[in-house]
Protein backbone atom coordinates (compact mmCIF):
# COMPACT_ATOMS: atom_id res chain seq x y z
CA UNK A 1 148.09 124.12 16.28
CA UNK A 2 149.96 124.57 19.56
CA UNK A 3 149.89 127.36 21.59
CA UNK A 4 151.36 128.89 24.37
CA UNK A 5 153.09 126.53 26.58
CA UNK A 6 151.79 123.66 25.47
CA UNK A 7 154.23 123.49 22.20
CA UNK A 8 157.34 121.81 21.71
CA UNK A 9 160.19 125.11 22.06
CA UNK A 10 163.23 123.59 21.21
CA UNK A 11 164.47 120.53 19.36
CA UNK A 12 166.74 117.85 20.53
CA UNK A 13 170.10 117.52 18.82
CA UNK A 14 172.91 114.47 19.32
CA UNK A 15 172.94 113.06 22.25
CA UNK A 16 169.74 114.71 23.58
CA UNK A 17 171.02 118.71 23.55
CA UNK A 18 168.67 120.91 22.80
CA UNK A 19 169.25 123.39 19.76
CA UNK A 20 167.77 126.89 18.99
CA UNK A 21 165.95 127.32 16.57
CA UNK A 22 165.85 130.07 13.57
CA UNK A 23 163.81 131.15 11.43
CA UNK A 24 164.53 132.17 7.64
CA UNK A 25 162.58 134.64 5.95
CA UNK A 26 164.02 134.53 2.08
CA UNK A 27 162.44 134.34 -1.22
CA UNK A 28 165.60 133.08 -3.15
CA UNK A 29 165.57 129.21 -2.93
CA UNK A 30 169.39 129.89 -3.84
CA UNK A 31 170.28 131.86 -0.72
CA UNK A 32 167.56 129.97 1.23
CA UNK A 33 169.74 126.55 0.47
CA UNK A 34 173.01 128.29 1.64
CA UNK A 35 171.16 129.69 5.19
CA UNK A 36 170.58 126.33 6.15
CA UNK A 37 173.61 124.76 4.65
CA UNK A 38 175.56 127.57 7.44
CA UNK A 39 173.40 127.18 10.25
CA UNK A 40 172.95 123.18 10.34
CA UNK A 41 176.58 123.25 9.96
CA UNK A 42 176.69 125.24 13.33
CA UNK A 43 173.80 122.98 14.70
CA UNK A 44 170.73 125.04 14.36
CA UNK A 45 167.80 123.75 13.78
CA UNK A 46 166.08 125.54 10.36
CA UNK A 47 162.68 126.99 9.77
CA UNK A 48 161.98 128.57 6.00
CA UNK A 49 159.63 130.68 4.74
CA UNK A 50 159.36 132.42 1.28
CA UNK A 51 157.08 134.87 1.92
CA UNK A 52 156.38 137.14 5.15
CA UNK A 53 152.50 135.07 5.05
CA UNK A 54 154.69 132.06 5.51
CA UNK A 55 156.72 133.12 8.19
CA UNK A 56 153.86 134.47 10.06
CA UNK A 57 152.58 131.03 10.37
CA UNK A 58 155.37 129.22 11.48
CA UNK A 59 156.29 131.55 13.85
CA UNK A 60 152.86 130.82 15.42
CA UNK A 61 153.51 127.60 15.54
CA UNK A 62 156.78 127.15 16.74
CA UNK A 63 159.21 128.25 19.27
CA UNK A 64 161.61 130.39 17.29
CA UNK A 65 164.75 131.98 18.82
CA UNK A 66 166.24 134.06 15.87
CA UNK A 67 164.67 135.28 12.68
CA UNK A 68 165.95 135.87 9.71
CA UNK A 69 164.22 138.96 7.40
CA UNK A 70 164.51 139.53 3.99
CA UNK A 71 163.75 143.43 3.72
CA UNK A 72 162.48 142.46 0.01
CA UNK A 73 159.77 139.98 -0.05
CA UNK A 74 157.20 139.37 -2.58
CA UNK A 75 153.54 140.40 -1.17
CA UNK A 76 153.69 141.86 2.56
CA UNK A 77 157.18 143.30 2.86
CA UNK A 78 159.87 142.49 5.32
CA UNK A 79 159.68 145.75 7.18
CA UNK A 80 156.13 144.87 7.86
CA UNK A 81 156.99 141.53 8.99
CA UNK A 82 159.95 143.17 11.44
CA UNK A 83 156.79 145.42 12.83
CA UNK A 84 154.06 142.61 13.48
CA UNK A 85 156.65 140.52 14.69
CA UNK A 86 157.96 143.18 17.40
CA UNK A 87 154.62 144.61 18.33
CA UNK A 88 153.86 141.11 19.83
CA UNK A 89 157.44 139.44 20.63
CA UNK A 90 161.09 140.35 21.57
CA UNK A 91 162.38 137.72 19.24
CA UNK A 92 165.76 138.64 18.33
CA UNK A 93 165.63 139.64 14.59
CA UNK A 94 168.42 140.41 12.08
CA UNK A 95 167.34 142.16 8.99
CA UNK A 96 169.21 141.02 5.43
CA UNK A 97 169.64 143.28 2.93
CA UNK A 98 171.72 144.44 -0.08
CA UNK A 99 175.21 145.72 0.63
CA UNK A 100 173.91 148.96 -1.20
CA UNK A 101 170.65 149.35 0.28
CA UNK A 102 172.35 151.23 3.75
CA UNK A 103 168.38 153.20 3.95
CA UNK A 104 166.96 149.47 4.33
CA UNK A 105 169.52 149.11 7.24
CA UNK A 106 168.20 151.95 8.98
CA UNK A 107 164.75 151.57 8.19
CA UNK A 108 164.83 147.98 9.58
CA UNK A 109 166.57 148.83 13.12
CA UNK A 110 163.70 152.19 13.11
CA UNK A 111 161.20 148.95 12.84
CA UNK A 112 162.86 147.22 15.56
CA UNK A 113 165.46 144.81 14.01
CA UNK A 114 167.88 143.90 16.62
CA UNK A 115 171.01 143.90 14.07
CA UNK A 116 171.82 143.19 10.30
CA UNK A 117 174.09 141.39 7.80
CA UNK A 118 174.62 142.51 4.09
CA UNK A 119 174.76 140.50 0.85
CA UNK A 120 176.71 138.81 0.26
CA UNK A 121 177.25 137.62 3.66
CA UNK A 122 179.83 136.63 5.25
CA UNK A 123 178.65 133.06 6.79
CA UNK A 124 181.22 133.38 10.01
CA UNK A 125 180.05 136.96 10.48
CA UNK A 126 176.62 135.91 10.39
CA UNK A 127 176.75 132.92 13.45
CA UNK A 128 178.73 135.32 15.32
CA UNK A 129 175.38 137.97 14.95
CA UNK A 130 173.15 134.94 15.59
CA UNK A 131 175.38 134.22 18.97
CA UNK A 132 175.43 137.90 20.29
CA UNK A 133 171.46 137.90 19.56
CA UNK A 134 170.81 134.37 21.20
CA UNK A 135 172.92 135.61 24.37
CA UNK A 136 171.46 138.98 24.75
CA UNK A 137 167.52 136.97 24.42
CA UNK A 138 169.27 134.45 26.94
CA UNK A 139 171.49 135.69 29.59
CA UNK A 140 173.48 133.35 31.30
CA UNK A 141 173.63 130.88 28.90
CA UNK A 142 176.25 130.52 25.89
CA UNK A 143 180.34 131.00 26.30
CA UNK A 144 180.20 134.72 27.58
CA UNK A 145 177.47 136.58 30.25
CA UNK A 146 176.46 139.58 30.27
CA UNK A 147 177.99 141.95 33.05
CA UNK A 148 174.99 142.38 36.01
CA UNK A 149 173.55 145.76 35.73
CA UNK A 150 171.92 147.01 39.15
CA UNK A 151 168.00 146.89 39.20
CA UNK A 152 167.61 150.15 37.84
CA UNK A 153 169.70 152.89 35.91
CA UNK A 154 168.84 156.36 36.60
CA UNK A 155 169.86 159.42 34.53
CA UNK A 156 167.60 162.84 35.40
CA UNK A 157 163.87 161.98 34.56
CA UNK A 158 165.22 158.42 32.89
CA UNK A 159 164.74 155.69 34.91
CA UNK A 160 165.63 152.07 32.78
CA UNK A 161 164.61 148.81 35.09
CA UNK A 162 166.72 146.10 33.78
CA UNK A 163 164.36 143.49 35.93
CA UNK A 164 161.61 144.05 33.66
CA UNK A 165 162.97 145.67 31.06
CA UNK A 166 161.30 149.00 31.15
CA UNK A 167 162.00 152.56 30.37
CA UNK A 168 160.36 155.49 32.02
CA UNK A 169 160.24 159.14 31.55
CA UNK A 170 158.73 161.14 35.02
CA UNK A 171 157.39 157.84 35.94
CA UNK A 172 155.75 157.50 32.59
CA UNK A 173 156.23 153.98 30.23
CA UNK A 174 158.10 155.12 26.82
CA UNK A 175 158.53 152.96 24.12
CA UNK A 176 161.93 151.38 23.36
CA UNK A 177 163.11 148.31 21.19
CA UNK A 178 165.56 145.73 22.38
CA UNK A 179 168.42 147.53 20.69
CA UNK A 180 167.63 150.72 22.11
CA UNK A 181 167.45 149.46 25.43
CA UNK A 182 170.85 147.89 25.90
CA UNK A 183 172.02 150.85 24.33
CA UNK A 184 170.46 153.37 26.64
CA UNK A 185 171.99 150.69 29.55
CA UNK A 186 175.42 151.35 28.53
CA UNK A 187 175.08 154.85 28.10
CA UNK A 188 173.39 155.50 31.81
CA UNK A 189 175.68 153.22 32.78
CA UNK A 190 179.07 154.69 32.36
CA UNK A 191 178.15 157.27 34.45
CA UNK A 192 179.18 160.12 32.10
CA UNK A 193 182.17 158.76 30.46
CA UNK A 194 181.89 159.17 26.64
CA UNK A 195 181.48 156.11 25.01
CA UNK A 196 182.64 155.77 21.18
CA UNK A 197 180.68 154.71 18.32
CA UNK A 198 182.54 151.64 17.55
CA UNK A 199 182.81 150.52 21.14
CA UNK A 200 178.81 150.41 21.12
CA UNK A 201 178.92 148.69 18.19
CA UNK A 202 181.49 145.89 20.08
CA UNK A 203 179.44 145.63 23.51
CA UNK A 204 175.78 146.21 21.44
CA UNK A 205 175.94 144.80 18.41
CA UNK A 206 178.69 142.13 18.87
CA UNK A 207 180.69 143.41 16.06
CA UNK A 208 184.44 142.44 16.18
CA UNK A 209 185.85 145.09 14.32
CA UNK A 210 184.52 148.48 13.64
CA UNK A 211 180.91 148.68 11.76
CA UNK A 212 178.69 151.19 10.40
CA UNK A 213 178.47 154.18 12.59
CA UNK A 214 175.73 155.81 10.91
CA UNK A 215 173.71 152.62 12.90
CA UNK A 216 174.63 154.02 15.94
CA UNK A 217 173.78 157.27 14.93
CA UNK A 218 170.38 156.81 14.02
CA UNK A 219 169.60 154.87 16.85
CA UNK A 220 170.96 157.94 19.11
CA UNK A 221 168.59 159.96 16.82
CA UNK A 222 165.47 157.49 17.62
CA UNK A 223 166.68 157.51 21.59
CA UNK A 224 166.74 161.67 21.92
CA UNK A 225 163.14 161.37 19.98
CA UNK A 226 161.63 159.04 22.80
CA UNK A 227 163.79 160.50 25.75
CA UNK A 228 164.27 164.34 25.69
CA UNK A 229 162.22 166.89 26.07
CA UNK A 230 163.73 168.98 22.71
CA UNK A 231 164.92 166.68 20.92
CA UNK A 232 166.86 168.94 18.65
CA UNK A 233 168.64 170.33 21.83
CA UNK A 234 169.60 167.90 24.04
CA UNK A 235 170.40 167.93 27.57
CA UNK A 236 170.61 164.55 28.79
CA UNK A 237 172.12 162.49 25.75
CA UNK A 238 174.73 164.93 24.10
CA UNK A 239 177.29 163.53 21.22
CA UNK A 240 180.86 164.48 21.94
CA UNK A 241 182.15 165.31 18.44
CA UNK A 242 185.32 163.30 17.56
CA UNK A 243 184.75 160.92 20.45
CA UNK A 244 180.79 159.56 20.93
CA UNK A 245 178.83 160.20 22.99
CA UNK A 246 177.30 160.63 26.76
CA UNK A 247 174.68 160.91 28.70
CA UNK A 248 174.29 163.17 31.79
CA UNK A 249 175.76 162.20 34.93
């Protein structure tokens, strides 16, 4: 097994270009076939795994750039796979799920997903996900990059370092996922402006038309948890009803 550095971390493509990689986490063979039909198509190269013990393993040995999750896997479950694989990575992940399993959508992004498609997916709307995810992981490369942000982003006690991608409260480390981060970024950043629910969901999540706002709100729910002193009162990250919301300037 390599480790570390010493293992191959991307794959060359025609005419020596090197592709990223993903990894699927499915049990259906069915939808399995049609994840790599999509993304060899767009000139990925394709890891599978059927079970969350599978993907475990290849994700040790490999360089993987995106992952795939199946919230409903056979053995250890795909919420516990999200969890182990964010307690030791910041691999973007996008959590599948059934278009009428919306708790599984929040559940996953509370476990640190980064975003999520629905069955039956959309194939276009999924490479666009996988794009937004790979530029985010990887700024500076890709057809768009993301707007500078100054060193560090102050609101009150809140202090977010966008060098090392850290979050303090009074000078104290707090907790936050990926998703959280570039939310609380935007949200510091506009400098008290009230910013929408669907326009986070553009400049976050990538989405090109208006998504599920109830992602946004939970996420705003996790943020006020990790960031305010009451929680159920808050003073620095207030919702605006009808518009958004703000934070303090």
């Amino acid at each position: 097994m390599q480790k570390g550095g010493d293992r191959v971390s991307e794959h060359a493509g025609l005419n020596g270009v090197m592709v990223r990689t993903v990894l699927v986490v499915e049990d259906d063979e069915a939808i399995r076939l049609v994840l790599r039909t999509n993304l060899e198509d767009e000139g990925y190269h394709v890891l599978e795994a059927g079970t969350a013990e599978q993907g475990l393993v290849l994700i040790m040995d490999e360089k993987v750039d995106v992952v795939l999750v199946d919230l409903r896997l056979p053995g250890i479950q795909g919420l516990d796979l999200v969890r182990s694989l964010r307690a030791t990575s910041q691999v973007p992940i996008i959590i599948v799920t059934a278009q009428t399993d919306s708790h599984d959508v929040v559940a996953g992004l509370e476990a640190g997903a980064d975003d999520y498609v629905t069955k039956p997916f959309v194939a276009k709307e999924l490479m666009a996900r996988i794009r937004t995810q790979l530029r985010r992981a990887n700024p500076g490369e890709g057809e768009e990059e993301i707007e500078p942000q100054p060193q560090a982003l102050v609101c009150g006690p809140i202090e977010l370092r966008t060098d090392s991608a850290e979050v303090l409260r009074n000078g104290d480390p707090i907790p936050v996922s990926r998703i959280e981060f570039y939310v609380l970024a935007e949200l510091i950043g506009a400098r008290g402006r009230v910013l929408s629910r669907d326009y986070l969901l553009r400049k976050v999540w990538g989405y090109g038309n208006a998504g599920d706002g109830r992602v946004v709100d939970n996420l705003i729910y996790r943020l006020r948890s990790k960031i305010e002193e009451d929680p159920a009162n808050p003073a620095l990250l207030t919702t605006v009803r009808g518009f958004g919301y703000r934070m303090k300037a």
